[in-house]
N, C-alpha and C. Protein backbone atom coordinates (compact mmCIF):
# COMPACT_ATOMS: atom_id res chain seq x y z
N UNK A 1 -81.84 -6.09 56.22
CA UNK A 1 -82.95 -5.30 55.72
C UNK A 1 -83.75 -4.66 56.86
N UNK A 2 -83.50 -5.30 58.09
CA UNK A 2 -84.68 -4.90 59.36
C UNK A 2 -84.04 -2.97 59.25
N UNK A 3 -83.03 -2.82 59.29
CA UNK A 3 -82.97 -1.49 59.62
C UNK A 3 -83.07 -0.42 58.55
N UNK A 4 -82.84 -0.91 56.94
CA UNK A 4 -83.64 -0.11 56.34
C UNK A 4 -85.24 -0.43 56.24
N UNK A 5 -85.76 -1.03 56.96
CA UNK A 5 -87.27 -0.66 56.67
C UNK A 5 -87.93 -0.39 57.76
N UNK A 6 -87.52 -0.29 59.09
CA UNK A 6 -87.67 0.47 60.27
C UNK A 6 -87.24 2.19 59.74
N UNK A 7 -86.30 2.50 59.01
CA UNK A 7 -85.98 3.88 58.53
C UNK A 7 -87.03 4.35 57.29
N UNK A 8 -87.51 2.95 56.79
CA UNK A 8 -88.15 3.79 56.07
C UNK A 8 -89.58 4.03 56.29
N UNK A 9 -90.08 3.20 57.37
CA UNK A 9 -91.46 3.34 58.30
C UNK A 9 -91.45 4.35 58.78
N UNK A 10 -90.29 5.06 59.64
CA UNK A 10 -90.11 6.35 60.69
C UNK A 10 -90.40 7.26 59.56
N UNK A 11 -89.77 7.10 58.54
CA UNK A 11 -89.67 8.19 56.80
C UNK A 11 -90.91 8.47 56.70
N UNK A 12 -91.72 7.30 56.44
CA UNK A 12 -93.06 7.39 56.00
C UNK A 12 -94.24 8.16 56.29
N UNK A 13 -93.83 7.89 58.36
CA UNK A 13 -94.71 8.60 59.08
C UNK A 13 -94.46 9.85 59.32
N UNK A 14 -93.08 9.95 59.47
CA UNK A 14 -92.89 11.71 59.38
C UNK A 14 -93.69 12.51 57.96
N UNK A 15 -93.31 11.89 57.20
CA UNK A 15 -93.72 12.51 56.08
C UNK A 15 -95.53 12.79 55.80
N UNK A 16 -96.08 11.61 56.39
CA UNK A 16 -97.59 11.79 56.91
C UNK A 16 -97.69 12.79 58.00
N UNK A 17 -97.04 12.85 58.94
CA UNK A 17 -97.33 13.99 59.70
C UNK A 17 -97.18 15.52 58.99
N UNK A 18 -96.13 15.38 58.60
CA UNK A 18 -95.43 16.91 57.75
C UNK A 18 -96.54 17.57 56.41
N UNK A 19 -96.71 16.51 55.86
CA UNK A 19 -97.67 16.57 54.90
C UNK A 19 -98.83 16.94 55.34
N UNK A 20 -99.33 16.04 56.04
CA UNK A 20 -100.80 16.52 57.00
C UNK A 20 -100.98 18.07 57.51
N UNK A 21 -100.15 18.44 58.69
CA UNK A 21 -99.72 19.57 58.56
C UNK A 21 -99.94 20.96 57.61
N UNK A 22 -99.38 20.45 57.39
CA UNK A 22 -98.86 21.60 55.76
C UNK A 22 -99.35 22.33 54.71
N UNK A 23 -100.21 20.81 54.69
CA UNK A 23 -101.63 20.60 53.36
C UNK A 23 -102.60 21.17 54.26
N UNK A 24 -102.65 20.83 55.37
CA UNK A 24 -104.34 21.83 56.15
C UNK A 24 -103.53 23.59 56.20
N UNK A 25 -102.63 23.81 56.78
CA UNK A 25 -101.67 25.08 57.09
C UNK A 25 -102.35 26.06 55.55
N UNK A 26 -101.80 25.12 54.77
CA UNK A 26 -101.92 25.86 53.51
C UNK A 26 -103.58 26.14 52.95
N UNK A 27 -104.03 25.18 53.42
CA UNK A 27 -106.31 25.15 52.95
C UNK A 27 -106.30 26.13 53.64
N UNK A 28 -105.59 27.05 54.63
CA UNK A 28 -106.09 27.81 55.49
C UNK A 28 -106.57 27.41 56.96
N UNK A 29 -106.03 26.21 57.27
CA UNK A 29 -107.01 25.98 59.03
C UNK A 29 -106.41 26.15 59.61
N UNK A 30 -106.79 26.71 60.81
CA UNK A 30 -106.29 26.90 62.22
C UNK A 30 -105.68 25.86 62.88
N UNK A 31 -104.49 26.10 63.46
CA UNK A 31 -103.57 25.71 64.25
C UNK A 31 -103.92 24.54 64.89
N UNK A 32 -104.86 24.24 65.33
CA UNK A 32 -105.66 23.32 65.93
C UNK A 32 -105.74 21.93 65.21
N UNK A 33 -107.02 22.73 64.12
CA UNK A 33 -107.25 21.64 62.87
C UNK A 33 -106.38 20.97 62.50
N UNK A 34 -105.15 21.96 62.23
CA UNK A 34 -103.79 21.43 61.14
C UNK A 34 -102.93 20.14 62.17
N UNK A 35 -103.14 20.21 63.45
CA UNK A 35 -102.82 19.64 64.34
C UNK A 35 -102.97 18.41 64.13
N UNK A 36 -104.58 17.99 63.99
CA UNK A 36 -105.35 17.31 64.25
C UNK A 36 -105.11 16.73 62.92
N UNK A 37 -105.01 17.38 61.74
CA UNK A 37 -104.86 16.60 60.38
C UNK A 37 -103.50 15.89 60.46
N UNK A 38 -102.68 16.47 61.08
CA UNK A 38 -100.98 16.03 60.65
C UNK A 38 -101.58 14.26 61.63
N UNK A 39 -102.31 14.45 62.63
CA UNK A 39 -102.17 13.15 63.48
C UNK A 39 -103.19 12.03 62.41
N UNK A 40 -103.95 12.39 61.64
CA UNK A 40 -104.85 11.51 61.42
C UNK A 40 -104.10 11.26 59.88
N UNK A 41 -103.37 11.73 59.43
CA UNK A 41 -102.58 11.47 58.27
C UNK A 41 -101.64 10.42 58.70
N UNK A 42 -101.50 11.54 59.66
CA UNK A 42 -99.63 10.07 59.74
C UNK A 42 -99.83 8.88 60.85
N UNK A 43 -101.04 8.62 61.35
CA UNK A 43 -101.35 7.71 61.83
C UNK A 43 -102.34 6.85 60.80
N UNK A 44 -101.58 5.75 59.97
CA UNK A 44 -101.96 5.09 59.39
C UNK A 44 -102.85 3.29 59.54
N UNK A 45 -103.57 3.01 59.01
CA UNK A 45 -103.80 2.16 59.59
C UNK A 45 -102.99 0.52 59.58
N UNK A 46 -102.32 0.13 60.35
CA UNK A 46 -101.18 -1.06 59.70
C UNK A 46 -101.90 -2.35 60.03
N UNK A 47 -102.84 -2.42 60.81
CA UNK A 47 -103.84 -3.30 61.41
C UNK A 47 -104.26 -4.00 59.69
N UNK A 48 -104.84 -2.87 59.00
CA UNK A 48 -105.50 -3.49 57.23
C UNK A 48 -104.00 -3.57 56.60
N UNK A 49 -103.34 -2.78 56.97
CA UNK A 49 -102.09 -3.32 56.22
C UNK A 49 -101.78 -4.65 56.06
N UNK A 50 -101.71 -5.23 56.91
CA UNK A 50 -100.95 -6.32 56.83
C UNK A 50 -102.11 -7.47 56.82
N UNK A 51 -103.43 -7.32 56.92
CA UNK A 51 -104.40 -8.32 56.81
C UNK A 51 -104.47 -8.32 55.56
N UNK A 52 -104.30 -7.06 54.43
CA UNK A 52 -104.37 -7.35 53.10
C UNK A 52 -102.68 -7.85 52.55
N UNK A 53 -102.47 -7.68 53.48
CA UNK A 53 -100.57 -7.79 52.80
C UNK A 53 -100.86 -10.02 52.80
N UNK A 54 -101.54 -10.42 53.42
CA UNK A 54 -101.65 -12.05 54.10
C UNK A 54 -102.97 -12.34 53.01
N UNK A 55 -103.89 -11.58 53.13
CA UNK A 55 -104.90 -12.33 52.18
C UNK A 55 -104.60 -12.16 50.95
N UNK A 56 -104.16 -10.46 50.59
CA UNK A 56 -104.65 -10.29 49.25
C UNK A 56 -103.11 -10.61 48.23
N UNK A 57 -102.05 -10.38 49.34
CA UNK A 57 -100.82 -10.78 48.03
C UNK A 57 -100.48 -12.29 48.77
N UNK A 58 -100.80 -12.66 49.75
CA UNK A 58 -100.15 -14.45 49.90
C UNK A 58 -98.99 -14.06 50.71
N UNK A 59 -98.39 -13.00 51.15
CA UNK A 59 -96.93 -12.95 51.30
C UNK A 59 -96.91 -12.57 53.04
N UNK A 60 -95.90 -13.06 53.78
CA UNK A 60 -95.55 -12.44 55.18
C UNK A 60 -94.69 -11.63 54.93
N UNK A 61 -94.33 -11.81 54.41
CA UNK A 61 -92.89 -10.84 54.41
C UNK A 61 -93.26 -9.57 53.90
N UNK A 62 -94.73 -9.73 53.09
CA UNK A 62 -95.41 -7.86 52.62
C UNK A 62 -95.72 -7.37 53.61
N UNK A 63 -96.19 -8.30 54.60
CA UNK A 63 -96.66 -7.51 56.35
C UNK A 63 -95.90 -7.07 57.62
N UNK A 64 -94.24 -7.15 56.81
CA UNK A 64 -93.27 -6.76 57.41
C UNK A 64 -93.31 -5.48 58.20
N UNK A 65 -93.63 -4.66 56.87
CA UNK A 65 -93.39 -3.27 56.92
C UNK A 65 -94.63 -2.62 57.84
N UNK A 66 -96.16 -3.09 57.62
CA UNK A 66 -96.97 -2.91 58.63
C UNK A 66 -96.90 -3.91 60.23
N UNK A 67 -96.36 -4.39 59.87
CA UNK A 67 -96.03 -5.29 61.57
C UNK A 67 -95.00 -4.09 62.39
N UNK A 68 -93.82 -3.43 61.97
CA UNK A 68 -92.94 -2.52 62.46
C UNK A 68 -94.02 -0.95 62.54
N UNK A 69 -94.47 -0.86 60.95
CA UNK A 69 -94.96 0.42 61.65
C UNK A 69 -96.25 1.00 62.68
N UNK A 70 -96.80 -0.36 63.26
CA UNK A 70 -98.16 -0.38 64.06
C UNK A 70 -97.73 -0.31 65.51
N UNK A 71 -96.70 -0.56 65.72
CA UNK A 71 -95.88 -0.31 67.03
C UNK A 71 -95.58 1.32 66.88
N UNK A 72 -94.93 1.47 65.69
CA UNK A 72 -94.11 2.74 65.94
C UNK A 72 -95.20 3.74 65.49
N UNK A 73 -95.87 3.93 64.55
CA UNK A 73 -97.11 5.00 64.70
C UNK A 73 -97.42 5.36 65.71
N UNK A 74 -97.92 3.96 66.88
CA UNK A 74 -98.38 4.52 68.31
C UNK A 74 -97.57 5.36 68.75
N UNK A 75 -96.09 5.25 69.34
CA UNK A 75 -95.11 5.91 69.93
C UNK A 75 -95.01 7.24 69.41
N UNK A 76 -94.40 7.17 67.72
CA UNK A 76 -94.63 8.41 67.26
C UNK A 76 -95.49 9.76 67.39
N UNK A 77 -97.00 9.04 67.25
CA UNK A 77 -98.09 9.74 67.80
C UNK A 77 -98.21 9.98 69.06
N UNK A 78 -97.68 9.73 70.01
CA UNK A 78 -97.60 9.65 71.33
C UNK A 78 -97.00 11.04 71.45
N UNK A 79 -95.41 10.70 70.98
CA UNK A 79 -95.00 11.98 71.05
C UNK A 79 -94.76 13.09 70.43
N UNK A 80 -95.68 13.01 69.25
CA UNK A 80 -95.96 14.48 68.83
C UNK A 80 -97.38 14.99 69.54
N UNK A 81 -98.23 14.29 70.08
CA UNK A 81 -99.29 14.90 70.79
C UNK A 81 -98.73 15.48 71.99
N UNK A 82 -97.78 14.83 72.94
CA UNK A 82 -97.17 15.11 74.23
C UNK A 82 -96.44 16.69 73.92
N UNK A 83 -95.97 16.36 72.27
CA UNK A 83 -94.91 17.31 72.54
C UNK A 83 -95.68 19.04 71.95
N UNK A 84 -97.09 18.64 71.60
CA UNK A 84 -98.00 19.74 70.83
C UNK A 84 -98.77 20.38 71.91
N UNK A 85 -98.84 19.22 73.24
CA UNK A 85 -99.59 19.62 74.38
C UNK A 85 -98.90 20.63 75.15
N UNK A 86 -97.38 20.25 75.12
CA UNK A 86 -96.65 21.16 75.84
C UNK A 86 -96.25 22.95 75.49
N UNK A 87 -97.11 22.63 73.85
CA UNK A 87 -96.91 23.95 73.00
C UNK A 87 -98.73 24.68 72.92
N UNK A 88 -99.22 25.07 73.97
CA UNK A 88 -100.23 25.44 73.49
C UNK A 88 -100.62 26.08 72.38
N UNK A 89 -101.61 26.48 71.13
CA UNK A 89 -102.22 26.89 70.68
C UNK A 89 -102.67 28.73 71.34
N UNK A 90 -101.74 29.50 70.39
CA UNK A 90 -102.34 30.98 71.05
C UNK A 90 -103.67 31.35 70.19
N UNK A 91 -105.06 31.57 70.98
CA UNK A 91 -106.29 32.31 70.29
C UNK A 91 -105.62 33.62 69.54
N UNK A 92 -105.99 33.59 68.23
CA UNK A 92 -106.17 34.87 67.58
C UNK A 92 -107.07 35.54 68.27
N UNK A 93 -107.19 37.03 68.36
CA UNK A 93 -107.72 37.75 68.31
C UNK A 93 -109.52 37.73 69.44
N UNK A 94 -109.08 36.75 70.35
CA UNK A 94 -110.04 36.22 71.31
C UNK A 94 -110.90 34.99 70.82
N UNK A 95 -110.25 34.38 69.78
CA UNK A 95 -111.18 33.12 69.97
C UNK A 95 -110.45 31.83 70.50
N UNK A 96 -111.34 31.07 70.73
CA UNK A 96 -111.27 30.16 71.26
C UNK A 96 -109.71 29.32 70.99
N UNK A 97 -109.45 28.03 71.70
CA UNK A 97 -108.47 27.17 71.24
C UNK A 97 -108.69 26.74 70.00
N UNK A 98 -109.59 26.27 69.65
CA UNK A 98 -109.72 26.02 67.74
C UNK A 98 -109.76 27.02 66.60
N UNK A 99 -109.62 28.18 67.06
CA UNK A 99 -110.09 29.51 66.42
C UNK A 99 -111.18 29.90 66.08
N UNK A 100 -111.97 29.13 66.19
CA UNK A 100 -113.71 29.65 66.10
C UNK A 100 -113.82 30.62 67.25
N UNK A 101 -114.53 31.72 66.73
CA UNK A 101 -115.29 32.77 67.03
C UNK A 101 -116.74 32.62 67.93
């Protein structure tokens, strides 16, 4: 089971990033923002995960899935920031890096 639920943690968080993304892209925000949403989406918190996975259902084995993905969020997030840094943000039309005017 360890390696389908390491696949489906990586699943999860992509899909928080993509989503994050996507959903701001589409409200209309700037490149920046949408940035910034995809990271705070798909960086979840696994820290309460798994303290409620121990108090509130009794179970270790529910805190599986947040024990794997609190390692890998970090990394993940690591390198989509590394890899967003290396892609600057072009100003529309002379504004700034966030697009504000």
């Amino acid at each position: 089971i360890a390696l389908s639920l390491i696949a489906v943690v990586a699943l999860h968080n992509l899909a928080g990033y993509l989503f994050g993304y996507w959903s701001a892209r589409g409200f209309g925000m700037v490149e920046a923002d949408a940035r910034t949403v995809a990271i705070e989406v798909g960086l979840q918190n696994a820290g309460m995960a798994s303290g409620l996975a121990i108090s509130v259902l009794h179970s270790s084995d529910a805190g599986l899935a947040a024990a794997i993905f609190g390692p890998w969020m970090n990394i993940s997030g690591s390198v989509l920031a590394s890899w967003w840094r290396k892609r600057p943000i072009e100003a529309p039309d002379g504004a700034g890096a966030g697009g504000v005017r």
